[in-house]
Protein backbone atom coordinates (compact mmCIF):
# COMPACT_ATOMS: atom_id res chain seq x y z
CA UNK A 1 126.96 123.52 126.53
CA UNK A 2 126.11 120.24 124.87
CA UNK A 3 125.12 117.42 128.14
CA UNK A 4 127.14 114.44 128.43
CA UNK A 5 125.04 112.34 126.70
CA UNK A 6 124.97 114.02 123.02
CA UNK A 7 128.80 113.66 122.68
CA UNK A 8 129.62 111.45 120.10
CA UNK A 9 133.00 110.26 118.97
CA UNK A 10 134.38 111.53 115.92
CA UNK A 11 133.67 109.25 112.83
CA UNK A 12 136.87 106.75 112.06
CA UNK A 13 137.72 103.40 111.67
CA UNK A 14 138.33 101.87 107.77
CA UNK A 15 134.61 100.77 108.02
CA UNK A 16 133.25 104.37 107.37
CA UNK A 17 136.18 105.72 105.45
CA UNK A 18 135.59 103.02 102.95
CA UNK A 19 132.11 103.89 102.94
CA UNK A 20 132.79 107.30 102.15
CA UNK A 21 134.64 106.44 99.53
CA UNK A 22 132.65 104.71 97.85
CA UNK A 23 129.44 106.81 98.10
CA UNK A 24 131.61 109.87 96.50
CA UNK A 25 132.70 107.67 93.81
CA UNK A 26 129.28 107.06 92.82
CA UNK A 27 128.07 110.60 92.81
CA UNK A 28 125.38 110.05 95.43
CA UNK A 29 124.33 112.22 98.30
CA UNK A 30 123.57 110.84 101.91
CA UNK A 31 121.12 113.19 104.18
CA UNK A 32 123.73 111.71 106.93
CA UNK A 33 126.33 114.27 105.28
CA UNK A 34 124.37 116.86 104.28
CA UNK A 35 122.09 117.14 107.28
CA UNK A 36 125.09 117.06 109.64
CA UNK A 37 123.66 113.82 111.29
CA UNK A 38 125.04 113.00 114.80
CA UNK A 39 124.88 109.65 113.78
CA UNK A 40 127.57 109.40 111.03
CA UNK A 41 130.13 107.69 112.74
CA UNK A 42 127.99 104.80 114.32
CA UNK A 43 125.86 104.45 110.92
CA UNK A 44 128.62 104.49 108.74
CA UNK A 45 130.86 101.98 110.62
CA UNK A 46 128.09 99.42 110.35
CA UNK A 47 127.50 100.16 106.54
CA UNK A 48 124.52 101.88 106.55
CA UNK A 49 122.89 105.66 105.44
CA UNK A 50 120.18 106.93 104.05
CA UNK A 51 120.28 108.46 100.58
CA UNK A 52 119.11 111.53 99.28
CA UNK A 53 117.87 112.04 95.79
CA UNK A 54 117.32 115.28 94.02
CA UNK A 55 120.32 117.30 94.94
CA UNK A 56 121.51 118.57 97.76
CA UNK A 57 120.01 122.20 97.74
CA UNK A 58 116.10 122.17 98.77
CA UNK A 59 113.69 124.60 97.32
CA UNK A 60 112.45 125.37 101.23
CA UNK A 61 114.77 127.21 104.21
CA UNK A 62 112.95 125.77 107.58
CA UNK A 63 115.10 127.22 109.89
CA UNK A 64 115.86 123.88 111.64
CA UNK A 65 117.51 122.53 108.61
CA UNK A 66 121.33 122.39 108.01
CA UNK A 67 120.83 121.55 104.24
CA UNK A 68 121.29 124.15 101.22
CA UNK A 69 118.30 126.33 100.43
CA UNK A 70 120.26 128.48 97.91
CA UNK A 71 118.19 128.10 94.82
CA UNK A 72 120.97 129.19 92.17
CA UNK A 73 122.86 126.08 92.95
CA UNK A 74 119.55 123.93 92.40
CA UNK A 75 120.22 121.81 88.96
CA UNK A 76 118.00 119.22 87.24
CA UNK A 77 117.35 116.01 88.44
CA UNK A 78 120.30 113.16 87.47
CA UNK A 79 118.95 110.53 85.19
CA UNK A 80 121.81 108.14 86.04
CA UNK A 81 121.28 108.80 89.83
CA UNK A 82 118.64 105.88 90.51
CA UNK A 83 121.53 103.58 88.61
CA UNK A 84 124.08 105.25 91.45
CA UNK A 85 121.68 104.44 94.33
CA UNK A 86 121.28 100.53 92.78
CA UNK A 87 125.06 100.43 92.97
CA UNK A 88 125.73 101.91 96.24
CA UNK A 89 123.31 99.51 97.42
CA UNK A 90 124.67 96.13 96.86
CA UNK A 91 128.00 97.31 97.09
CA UNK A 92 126.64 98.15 100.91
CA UNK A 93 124.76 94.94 100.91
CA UNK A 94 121.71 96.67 102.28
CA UNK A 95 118.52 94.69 103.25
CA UNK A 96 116.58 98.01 104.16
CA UNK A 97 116.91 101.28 101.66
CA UNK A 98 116.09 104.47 103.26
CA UNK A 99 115.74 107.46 100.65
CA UNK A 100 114.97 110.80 100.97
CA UNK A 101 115.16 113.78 99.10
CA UNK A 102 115.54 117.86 99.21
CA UNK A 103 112.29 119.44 98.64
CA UNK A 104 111.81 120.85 94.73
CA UNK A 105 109.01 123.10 94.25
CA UNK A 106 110.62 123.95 91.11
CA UNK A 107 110.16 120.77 89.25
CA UNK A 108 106.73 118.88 88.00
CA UNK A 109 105.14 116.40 90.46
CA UNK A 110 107.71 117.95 93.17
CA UNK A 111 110.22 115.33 91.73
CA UNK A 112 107.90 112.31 92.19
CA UNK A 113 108.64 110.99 88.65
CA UNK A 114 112.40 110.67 90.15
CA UNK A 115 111.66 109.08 93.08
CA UNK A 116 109.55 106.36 91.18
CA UNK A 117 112.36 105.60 88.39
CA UNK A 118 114.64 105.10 91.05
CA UNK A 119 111.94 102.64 93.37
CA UNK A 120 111.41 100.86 89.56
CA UNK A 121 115.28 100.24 89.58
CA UNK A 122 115.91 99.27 93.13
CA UNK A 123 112.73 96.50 92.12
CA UNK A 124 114.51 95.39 88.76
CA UNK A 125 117.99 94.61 90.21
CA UNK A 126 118.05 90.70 91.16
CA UNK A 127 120.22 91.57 93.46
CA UNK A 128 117.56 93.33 95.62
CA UNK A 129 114.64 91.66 95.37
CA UNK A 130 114.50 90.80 99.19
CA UNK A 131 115.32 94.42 99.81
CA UNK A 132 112.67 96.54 101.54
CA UNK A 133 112.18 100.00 100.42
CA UNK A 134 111.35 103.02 102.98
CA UNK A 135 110.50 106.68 100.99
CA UNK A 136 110.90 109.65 103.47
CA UNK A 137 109.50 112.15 100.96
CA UNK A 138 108.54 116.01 100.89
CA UNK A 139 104.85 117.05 101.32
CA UNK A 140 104.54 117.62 97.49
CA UNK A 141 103.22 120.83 98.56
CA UNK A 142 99.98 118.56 99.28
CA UNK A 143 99.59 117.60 95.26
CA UNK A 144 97.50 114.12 95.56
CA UNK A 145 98.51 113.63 91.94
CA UNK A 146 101.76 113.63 92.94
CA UNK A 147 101.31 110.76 95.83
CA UNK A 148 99.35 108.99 93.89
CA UNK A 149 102.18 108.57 91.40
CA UNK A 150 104.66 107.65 94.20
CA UNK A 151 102.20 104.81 95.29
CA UNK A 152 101.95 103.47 91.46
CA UNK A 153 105.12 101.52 92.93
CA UNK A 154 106.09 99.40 95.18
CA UNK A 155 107.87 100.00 98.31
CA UNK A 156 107.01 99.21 102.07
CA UNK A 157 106.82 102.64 104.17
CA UNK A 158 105.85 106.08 103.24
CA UNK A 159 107.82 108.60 105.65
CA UNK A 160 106.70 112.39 105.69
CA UNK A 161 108.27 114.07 108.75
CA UNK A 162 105.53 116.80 110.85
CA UNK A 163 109.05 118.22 112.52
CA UNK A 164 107.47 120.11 115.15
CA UNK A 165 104.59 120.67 117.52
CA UNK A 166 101.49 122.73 115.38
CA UNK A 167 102.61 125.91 117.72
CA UNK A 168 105.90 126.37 116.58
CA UNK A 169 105.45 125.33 112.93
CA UNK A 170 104.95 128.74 111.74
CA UNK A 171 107.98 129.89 113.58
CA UNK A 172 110.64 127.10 112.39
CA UNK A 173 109.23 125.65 108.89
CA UNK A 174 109.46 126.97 105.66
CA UNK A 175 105.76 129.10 104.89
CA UNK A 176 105.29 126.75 102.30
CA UNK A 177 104.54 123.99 104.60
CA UNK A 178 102.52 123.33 107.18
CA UNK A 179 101.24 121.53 110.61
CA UNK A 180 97.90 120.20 108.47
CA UNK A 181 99.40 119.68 105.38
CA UNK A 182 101.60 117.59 106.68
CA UNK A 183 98.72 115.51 108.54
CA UNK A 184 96.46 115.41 105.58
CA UNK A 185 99.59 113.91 103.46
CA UNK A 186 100.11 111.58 106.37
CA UNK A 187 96.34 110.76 106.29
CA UNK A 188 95.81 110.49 102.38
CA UNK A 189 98.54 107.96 101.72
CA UNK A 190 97.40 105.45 104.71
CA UNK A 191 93.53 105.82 103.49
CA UNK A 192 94.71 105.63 100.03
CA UNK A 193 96.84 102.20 100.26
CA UNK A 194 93.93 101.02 101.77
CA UNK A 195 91.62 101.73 99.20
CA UNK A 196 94.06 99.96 96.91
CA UNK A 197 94.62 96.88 99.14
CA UNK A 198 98.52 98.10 99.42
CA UNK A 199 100.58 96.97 102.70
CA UNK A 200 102.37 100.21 103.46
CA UNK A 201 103.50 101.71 107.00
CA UNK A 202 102.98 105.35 107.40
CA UNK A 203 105.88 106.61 109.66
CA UNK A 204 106.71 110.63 110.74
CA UNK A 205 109.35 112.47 112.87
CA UNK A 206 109.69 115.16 115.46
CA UNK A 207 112.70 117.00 116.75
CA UNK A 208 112.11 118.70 120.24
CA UNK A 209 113.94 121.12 122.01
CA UNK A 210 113.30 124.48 120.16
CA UNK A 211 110.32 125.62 122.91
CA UNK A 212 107.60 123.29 123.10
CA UNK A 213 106.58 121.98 126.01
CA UNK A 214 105.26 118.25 126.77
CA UNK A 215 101.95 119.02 126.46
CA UNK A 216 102.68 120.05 122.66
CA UNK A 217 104.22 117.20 122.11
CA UNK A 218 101.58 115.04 123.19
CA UNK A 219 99.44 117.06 120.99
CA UNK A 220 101.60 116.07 117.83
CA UNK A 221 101.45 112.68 118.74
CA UNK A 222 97.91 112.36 118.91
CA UNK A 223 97.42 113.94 116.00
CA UNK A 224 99.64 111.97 114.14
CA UNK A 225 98.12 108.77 115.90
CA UNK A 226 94.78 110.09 114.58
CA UNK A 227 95.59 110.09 110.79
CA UNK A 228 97.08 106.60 111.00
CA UNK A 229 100.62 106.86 111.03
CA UNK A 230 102.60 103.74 112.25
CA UNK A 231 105.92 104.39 113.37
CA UNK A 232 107.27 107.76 115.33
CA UNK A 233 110.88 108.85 115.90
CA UNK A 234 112.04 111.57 118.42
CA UNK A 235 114.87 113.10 118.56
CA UNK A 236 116.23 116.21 120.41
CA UNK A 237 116.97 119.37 117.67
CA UNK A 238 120.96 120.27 117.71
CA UNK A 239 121.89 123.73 116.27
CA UNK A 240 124.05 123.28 113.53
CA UNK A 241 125.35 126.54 113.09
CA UNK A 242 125.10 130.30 114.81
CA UNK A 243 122.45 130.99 111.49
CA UNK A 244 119.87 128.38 113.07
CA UNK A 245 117.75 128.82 116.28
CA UNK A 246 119.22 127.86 119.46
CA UNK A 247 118.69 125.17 121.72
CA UNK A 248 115.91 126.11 123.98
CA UNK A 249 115.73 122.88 125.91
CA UNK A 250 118.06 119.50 126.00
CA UNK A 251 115.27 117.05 127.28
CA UNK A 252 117.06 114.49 129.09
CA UNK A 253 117.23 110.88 128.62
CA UNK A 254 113.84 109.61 131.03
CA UNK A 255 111.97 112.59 129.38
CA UNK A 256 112.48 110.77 125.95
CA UNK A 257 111.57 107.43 127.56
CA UNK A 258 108.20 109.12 129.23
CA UNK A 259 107.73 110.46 125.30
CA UNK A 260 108.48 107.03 124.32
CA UNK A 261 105.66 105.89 126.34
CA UNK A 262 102.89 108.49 125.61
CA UNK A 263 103.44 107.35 121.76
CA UNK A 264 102.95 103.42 122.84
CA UNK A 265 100.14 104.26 124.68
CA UNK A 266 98.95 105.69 121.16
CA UNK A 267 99.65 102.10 119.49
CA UNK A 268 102.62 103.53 117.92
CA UNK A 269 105.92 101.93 117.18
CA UNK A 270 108.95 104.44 117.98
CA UNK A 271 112.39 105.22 118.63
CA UNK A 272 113.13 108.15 121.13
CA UNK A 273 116.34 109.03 122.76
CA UNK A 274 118.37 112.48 121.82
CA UNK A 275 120.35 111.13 118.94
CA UNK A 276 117.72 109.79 117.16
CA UNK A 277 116.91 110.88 113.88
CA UNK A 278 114.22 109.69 111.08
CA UNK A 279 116.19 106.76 109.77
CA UNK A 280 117.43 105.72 112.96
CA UNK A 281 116.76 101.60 113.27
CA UNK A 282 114.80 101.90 110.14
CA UNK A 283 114.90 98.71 109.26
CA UNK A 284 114.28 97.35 113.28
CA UNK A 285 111.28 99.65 113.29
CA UNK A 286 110.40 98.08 109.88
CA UNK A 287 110.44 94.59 111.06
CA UNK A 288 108.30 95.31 114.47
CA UNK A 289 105.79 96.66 112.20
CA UNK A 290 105.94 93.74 109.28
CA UNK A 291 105.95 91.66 112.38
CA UNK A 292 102.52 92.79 114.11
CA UNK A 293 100.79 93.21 111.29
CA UNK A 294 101.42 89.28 110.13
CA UNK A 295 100.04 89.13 113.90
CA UNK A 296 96.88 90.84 113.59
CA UNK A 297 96.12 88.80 109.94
């Protein structure tokens, strides 16, 4: 049984049924849909989501994951979906983009080439030229060619999520990836933008609850400390159907704030509480970066 505080209040009020609306209209996926975010409701009502390019059926079947791995339903990429996002957008009025996308193994550059074309016309629109731009991309099965491509443009955080600790990776991720491959992307796209005199935040995720123990996670987040990523969000792993692994542990609200505080000690901004998930606060955790790195220059 679910504790007291993951219970969530089913999404309503005209605020997210308008949103809804409108992002079906448009032909656009949201990761808070397809993903089964708890978050829906509260995200939603205040008029924002993340978006999530590609399709909604990934390549990969991590175990974790409550999006669509069956490959017969995968289709080509949508040339007018980058146009769709643009709209969605300003009708949303949104200061902070957050897109994602379903991994495609299938497809040259792993779908890079989209991703860009849609950063190019998020950067075109007048409308969004004070918009900030946060990518929470694949691994690209560790192609450089293919992150070097997605830095040719211009956007403000690279997100890559590590998931879980390096001792349960094998167990709940897709073979395909992997606890260093993840790093070295991580690692490559910070040492890269620096190389290239590009301002961009590195940022990852972990869910926890599916057997690791503390000292696993403090593992992760030295690790991911050590290849230079910026911002860190926690959140506790729900089971989304009886076809995914159960809940081996609900870590409780101070264990979250003790997490919270290993990663600060680490230099790292982060969000941890059970209900967080990758885009949670984007834009807050954005800012607070932006913020002490005009500090530091």
């Amino acid at each position: 049984m679910k504790p007291q505080w993951l219970k969530q209040n089913i999404p309503s009020g005209k605020e997210f049924f308008a949103l809804k609306k409108s992002l079906s209209s448009c032909s656009i996926n949201t990761v808070c849909k397809e993903a089964h975010c708890p978050n829906i409701g509260k995200c939603w009502k205040s008029s924002t989501a993340t978006f999530m390019l590609l399709g909604a059926t990934c390549t990969r079947n991590c175990r974790f994951c409550g999006v669509c791995h069956d490959r017969t339903r995968l289709c080509p990429p949508d040339p007018l979906e980058p146009d769709h996002l643009v709209e969605s957008a300003i009708g949303m009025n949104l200061s902070h983009i957050v897109i994602t996308m379903v991994t495609r193994d299938d497809l040259p550059n792993g779908g890079a080439t989209h991703l860009v074309r849609t950063v190019e016309a998020i950067r075109s629109n007048a409308k969004l030229k004070n918009t900030s731009v946060e990518l929470l991309t694949s691994d690209f099965n560790g192609s450089y060619d293919s992150l070097n491509l997605l830095l040719s443009c211009d956007f403000e955080v690279f997100a890559h999520n590590l998931e879980t600790t390096k001792n349960l990776t094998p167990q709940i991720r897709d073979p395909r990836a992997s606890y260093t491959k993840s790093l070295s992307v991580l690692e490559y796209v910070k040492n890269r933008a620096k190389k290239t005199g590009k301002s961009l935040f590195t940022k990852s995720g972990l869910m926890i609850g599916l057997g690791e123990t503390l000292s696993d996670i403090k593992e992760a987040i030295h690790d991911l400390s050590s290849v230079g990523v910026d911002l860190l969000t926690v959140g506790q792993y729900l089971c989304v159907s009886k076809k995914h692994p159960p809940v081996e542990k609900y870590w409780t609200p101070q264990e979250f704030d003790e997490i919270a505080s290993i990663a600060t000690g680490y230099g790292l901004i982060v969000q941890s509480s059970p209900l967080v998930r990758s885009s949670f606060r984007a834009k807050e955790m954005y800012q607070e970066a932006l913020t002490r790195y005009q500090n530091k220059n």
